[in-house]
PDB file of N, CA and C in Angstrom:
ATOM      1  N   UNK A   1     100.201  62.482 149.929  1.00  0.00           N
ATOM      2  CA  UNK A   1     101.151  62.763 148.860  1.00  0.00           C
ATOM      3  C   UNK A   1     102.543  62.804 149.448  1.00  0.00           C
ATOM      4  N   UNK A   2     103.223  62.103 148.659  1.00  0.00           N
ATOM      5  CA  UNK A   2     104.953  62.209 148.791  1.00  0.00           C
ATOM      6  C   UNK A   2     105.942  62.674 148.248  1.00  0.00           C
ATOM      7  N   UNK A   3     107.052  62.965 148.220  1.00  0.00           N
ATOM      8  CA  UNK A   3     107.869  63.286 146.978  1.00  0.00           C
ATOM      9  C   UNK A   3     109.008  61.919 146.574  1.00  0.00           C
ATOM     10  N   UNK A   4     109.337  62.038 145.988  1.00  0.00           N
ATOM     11  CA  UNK A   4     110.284  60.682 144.991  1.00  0.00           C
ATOM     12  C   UNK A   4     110.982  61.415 144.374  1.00  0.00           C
ATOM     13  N   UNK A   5     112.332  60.464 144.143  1.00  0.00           N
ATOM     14  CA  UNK A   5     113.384  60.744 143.625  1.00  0.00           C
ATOM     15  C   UNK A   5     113.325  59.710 142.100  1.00  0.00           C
ATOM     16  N   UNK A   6     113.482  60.699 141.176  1.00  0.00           N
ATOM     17  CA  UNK A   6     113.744  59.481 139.992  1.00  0.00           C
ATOM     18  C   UNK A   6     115.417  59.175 139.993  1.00  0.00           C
ATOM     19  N   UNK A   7     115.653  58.122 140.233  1.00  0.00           N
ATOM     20  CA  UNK A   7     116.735  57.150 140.022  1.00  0.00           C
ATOM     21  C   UNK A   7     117.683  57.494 139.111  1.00  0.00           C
ATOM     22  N   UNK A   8     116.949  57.544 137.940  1.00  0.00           N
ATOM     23  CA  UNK A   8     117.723  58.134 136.441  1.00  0.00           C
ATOM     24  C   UNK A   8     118.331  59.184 136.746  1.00  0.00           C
ATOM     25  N   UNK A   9     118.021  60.115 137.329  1.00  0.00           N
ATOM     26  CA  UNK A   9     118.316  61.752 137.565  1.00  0.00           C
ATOM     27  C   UNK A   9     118.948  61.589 138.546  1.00  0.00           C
ATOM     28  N   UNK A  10     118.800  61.169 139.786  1.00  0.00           N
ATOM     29  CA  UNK A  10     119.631  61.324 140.868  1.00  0.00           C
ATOM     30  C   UNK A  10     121.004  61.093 140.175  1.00  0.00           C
ATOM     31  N   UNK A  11     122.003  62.318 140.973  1.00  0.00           N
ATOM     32  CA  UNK A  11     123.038  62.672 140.700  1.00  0.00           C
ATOM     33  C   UNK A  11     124.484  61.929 141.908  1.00  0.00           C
ATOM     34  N   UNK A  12     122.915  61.567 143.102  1.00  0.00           N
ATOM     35  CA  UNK A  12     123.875  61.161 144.343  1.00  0.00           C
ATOM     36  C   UNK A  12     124.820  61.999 145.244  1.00  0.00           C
ATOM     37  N   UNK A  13     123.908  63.621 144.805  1.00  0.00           N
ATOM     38  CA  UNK A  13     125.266  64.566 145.532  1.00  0.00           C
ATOM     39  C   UNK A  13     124.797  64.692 147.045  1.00  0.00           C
ATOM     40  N   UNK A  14     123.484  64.213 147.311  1.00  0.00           N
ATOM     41  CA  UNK A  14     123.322  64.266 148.817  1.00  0.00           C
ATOM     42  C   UNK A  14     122.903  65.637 149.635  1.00  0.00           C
ATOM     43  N   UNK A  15     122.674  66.603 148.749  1.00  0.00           N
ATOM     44  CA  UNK A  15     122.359  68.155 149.056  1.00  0.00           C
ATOM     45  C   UNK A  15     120.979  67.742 150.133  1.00  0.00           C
ATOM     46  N   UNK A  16     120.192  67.316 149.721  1.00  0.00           N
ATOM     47  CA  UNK A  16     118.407  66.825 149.904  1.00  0.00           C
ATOM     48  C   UNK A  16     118.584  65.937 151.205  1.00  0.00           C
ATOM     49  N   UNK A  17     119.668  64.983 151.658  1.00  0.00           N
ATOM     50  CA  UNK A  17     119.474  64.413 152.921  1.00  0.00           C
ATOM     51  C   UNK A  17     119.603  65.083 154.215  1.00  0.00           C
ATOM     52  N   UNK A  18     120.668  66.070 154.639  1.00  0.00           N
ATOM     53  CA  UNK A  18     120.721  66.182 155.649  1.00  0.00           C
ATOM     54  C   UNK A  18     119.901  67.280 155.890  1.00  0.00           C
ATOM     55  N   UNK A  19     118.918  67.782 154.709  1.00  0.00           N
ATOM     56  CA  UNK A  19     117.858  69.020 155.202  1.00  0.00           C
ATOM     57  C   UNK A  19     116.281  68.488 155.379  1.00  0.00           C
ATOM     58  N   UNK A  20     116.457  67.392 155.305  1.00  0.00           N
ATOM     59  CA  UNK A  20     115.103  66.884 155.601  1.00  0.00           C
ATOM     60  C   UNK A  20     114.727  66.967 157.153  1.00  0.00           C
ATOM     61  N   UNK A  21     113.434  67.174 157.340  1.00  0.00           N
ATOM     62  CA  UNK A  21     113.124  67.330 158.672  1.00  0.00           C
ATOM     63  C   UNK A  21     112.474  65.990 159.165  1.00  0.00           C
ATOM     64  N   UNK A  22     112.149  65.027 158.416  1.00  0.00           N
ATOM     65  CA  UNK A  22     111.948  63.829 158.619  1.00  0.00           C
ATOM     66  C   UNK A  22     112.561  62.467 158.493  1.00  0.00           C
ATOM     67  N   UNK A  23     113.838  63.037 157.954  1.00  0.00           N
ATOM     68  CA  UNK A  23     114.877  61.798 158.026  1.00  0.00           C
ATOM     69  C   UNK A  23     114.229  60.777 156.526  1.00  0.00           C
ATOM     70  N   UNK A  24     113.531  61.639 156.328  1.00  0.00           N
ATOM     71  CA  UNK A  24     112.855  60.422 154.729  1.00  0.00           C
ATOM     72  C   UNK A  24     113.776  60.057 154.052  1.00  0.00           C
ATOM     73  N   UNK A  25     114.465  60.848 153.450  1.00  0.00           N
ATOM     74  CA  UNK A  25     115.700  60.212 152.652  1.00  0.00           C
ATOM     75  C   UNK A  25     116.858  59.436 152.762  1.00  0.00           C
ATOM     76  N   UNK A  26     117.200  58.861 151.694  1.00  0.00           N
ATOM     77  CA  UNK A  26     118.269  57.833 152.357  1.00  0.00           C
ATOM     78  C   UNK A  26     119.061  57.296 151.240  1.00  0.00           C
ATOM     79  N   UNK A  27     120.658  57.206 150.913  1.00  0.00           N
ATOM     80  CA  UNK A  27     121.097  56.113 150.193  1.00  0.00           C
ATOM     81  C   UNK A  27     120.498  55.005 149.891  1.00  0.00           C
ATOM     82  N   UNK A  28     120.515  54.810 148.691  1.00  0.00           N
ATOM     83  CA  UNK A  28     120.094  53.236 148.300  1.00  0.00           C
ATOM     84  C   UNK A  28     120.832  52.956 146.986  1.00  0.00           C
ATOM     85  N   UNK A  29     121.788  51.750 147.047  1.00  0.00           N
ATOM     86  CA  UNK A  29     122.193  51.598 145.417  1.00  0.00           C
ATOM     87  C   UNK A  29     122.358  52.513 144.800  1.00  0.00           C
ATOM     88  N   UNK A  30     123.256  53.669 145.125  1.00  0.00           N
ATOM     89  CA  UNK A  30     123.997  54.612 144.638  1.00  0.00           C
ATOM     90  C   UNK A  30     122.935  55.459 144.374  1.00  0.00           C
ATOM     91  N   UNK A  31     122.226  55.885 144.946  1.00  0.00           N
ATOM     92  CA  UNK A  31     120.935  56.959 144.774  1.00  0.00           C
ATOM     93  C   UNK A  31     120.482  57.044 145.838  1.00  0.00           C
ATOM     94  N   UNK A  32     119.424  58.123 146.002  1.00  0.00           N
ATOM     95  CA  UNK A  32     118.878  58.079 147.132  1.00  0.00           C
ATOM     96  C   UNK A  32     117.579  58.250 146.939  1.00  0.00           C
ATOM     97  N   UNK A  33     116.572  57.800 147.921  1.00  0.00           N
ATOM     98  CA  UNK A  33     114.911  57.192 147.631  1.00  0.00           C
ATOM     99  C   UNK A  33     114.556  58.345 148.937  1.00  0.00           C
ATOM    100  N   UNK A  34     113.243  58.323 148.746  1.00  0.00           N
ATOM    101  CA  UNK A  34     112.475  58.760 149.579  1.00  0.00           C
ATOM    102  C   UNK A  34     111.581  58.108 150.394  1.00  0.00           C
ATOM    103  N   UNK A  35     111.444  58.246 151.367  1.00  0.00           N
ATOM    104  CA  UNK A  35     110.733  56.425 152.395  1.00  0.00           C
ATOM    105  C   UNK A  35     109.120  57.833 152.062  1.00  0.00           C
ATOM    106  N   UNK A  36     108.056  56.867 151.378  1.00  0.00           N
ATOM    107  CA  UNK A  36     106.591  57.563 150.998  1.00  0.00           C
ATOM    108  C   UNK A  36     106.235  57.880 152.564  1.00  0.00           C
ATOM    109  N   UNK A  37     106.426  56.828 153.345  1.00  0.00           N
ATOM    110  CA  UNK A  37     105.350  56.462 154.469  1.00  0.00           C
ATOM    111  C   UNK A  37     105.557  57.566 155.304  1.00  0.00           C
ATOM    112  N   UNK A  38     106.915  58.266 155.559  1.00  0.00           N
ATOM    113  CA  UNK A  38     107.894  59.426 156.024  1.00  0.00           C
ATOM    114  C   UNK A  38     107.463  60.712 155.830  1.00  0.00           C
ATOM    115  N   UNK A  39     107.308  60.626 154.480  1.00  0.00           N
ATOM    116  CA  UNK A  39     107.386  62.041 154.043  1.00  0.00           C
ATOM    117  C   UNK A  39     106.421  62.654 154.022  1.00  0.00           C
ATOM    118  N   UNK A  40     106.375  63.983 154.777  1.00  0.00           N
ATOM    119  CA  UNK A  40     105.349  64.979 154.854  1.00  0.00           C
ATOM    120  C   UNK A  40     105.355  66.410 153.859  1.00  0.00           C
ATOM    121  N   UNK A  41     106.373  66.212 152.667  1.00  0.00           N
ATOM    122  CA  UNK A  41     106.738  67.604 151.949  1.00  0.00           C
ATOM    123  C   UNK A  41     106.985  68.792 152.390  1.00  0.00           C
ATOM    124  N   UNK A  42     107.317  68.181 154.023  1.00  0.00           N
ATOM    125  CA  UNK A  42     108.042  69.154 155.075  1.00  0.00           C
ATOM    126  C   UNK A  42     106.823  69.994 155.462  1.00  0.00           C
ATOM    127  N   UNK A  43     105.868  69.785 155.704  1.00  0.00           N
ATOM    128  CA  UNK A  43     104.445  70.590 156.030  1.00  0.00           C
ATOM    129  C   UNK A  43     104.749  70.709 157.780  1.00  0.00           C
ATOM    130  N   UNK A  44     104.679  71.641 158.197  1.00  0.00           N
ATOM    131  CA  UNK A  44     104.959  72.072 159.418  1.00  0.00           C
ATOM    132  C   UNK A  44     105.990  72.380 159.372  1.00  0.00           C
ATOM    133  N   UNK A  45     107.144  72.767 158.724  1.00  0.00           N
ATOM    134  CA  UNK A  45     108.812  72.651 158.986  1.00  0.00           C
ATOM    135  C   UNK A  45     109.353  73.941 157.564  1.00  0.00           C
ATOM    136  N   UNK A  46     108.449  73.642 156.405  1.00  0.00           N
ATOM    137  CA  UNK A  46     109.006  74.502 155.836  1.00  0.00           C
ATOM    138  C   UNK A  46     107.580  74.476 154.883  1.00  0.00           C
ATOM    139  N   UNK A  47     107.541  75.913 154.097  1.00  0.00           N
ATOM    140  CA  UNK A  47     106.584  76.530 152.970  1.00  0.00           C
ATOM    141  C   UNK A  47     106.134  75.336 151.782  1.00  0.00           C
ATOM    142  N   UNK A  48     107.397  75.182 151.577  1.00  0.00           N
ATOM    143  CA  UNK A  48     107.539  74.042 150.289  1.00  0.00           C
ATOM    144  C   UNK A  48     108.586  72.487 150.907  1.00  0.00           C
ATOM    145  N   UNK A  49     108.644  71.590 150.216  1.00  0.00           N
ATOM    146  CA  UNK A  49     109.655  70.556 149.842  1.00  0.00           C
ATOM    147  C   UNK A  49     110.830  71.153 150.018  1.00  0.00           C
ATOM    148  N   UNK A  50     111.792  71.147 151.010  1.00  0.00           N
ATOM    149  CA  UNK A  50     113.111  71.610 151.162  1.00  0.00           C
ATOM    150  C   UNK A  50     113.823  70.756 150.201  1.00  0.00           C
ATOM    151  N   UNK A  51     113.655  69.486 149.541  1.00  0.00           N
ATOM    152  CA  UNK A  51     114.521  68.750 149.058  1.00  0.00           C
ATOM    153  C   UNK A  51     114.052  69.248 147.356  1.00  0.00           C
ATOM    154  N   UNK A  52     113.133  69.425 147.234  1.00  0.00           N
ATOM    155  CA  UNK A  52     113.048  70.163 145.778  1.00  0.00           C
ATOM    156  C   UNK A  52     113.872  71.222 145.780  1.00  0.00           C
ATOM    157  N   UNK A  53     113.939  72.477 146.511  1.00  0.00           N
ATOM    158  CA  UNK A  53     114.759  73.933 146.880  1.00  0.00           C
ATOM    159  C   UNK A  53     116.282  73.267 146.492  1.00  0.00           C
ATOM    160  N   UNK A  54     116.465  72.543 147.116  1.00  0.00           N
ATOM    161  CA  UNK A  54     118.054  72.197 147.463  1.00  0.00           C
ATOM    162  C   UNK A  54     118.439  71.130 146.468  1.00  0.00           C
ATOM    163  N   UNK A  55     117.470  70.669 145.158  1.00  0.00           N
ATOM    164  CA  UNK A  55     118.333  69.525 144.514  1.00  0.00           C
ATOM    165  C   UNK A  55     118.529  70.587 143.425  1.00  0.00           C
ATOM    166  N   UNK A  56     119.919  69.941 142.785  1.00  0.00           N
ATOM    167  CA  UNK A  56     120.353  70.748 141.748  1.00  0.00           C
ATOM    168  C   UNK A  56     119.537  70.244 140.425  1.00  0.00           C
ATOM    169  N   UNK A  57     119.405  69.410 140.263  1.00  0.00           N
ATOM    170  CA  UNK A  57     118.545  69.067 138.945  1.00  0.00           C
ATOM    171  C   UNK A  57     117.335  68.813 138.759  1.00  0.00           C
ATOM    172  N   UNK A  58     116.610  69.393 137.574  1.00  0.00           N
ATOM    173  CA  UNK A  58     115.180  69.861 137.640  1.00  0.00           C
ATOM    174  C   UNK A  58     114.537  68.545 137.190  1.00  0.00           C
ATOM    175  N   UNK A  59     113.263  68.118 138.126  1.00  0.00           N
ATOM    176  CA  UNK A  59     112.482  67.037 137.505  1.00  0.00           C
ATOM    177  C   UNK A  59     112.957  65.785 138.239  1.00  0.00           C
ATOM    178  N   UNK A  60     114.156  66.093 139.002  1.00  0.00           N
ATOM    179  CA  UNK A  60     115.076  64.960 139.627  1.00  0.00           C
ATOM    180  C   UNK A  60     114.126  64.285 140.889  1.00  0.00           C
ATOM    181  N   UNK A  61     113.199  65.564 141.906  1.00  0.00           N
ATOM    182  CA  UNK A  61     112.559  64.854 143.168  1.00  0.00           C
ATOM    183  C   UNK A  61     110.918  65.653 142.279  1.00  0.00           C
ATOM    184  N   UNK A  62     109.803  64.393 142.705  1.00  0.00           N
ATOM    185  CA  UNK A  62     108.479  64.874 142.407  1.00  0.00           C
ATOM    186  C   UNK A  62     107.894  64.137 143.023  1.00  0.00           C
ATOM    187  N   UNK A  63     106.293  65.366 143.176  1.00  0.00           N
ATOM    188  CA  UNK A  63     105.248  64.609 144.071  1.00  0.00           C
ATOM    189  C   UNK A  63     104.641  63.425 143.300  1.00  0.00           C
ATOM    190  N   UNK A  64     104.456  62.767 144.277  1.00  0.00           N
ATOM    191  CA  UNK A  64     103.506  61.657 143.689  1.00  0.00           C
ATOM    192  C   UNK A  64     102.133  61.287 144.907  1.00  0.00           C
ATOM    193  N   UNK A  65     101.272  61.171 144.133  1.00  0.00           N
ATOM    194  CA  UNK A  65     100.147  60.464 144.696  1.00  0.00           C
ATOM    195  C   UNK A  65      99.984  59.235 145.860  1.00  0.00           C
ATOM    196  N   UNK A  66      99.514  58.849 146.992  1.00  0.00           N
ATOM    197  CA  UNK A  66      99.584  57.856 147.286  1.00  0.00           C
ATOM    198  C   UNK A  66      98.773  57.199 146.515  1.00  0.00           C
ATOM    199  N   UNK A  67      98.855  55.641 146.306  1.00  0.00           N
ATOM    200  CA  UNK A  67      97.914  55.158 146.171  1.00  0.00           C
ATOM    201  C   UNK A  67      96.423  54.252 146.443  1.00  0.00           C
TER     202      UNK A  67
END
């Protein structure tokens, strides 16, 4: 499981990149994505998703399933 950024919602304020402990996140086309393959939902590093804690808008980053 990963977390994702919906596009629509991203605000682009960048709170969520520099607290990642895996460097997952990243600018893209005026938003920022989450690399799936990266992301560990911060498991070893923090309780929860630091980038959920730290985005200002609700519904904006969510887990998703691999598939």
């Amino acid at each position: 499981m990963a977390m994702k950024i919906d596009p629509k919602l991203c605000t682009s304020c960048g709170d969520c990149e520099p607290e990642c402990p895996t460097t997952s996140i990243k600018p893209k086309k005026g938003v920022y994505v989450i690399n799936a393959e990266t992301c560990t939902n911060c498991e070893g590093e923090y309780d929860s998703p630091k980038c959920l804690e730290l985005c200002p808008i609700d519904d904006c980053i969510v887990a998703v399933l691999a598939a």
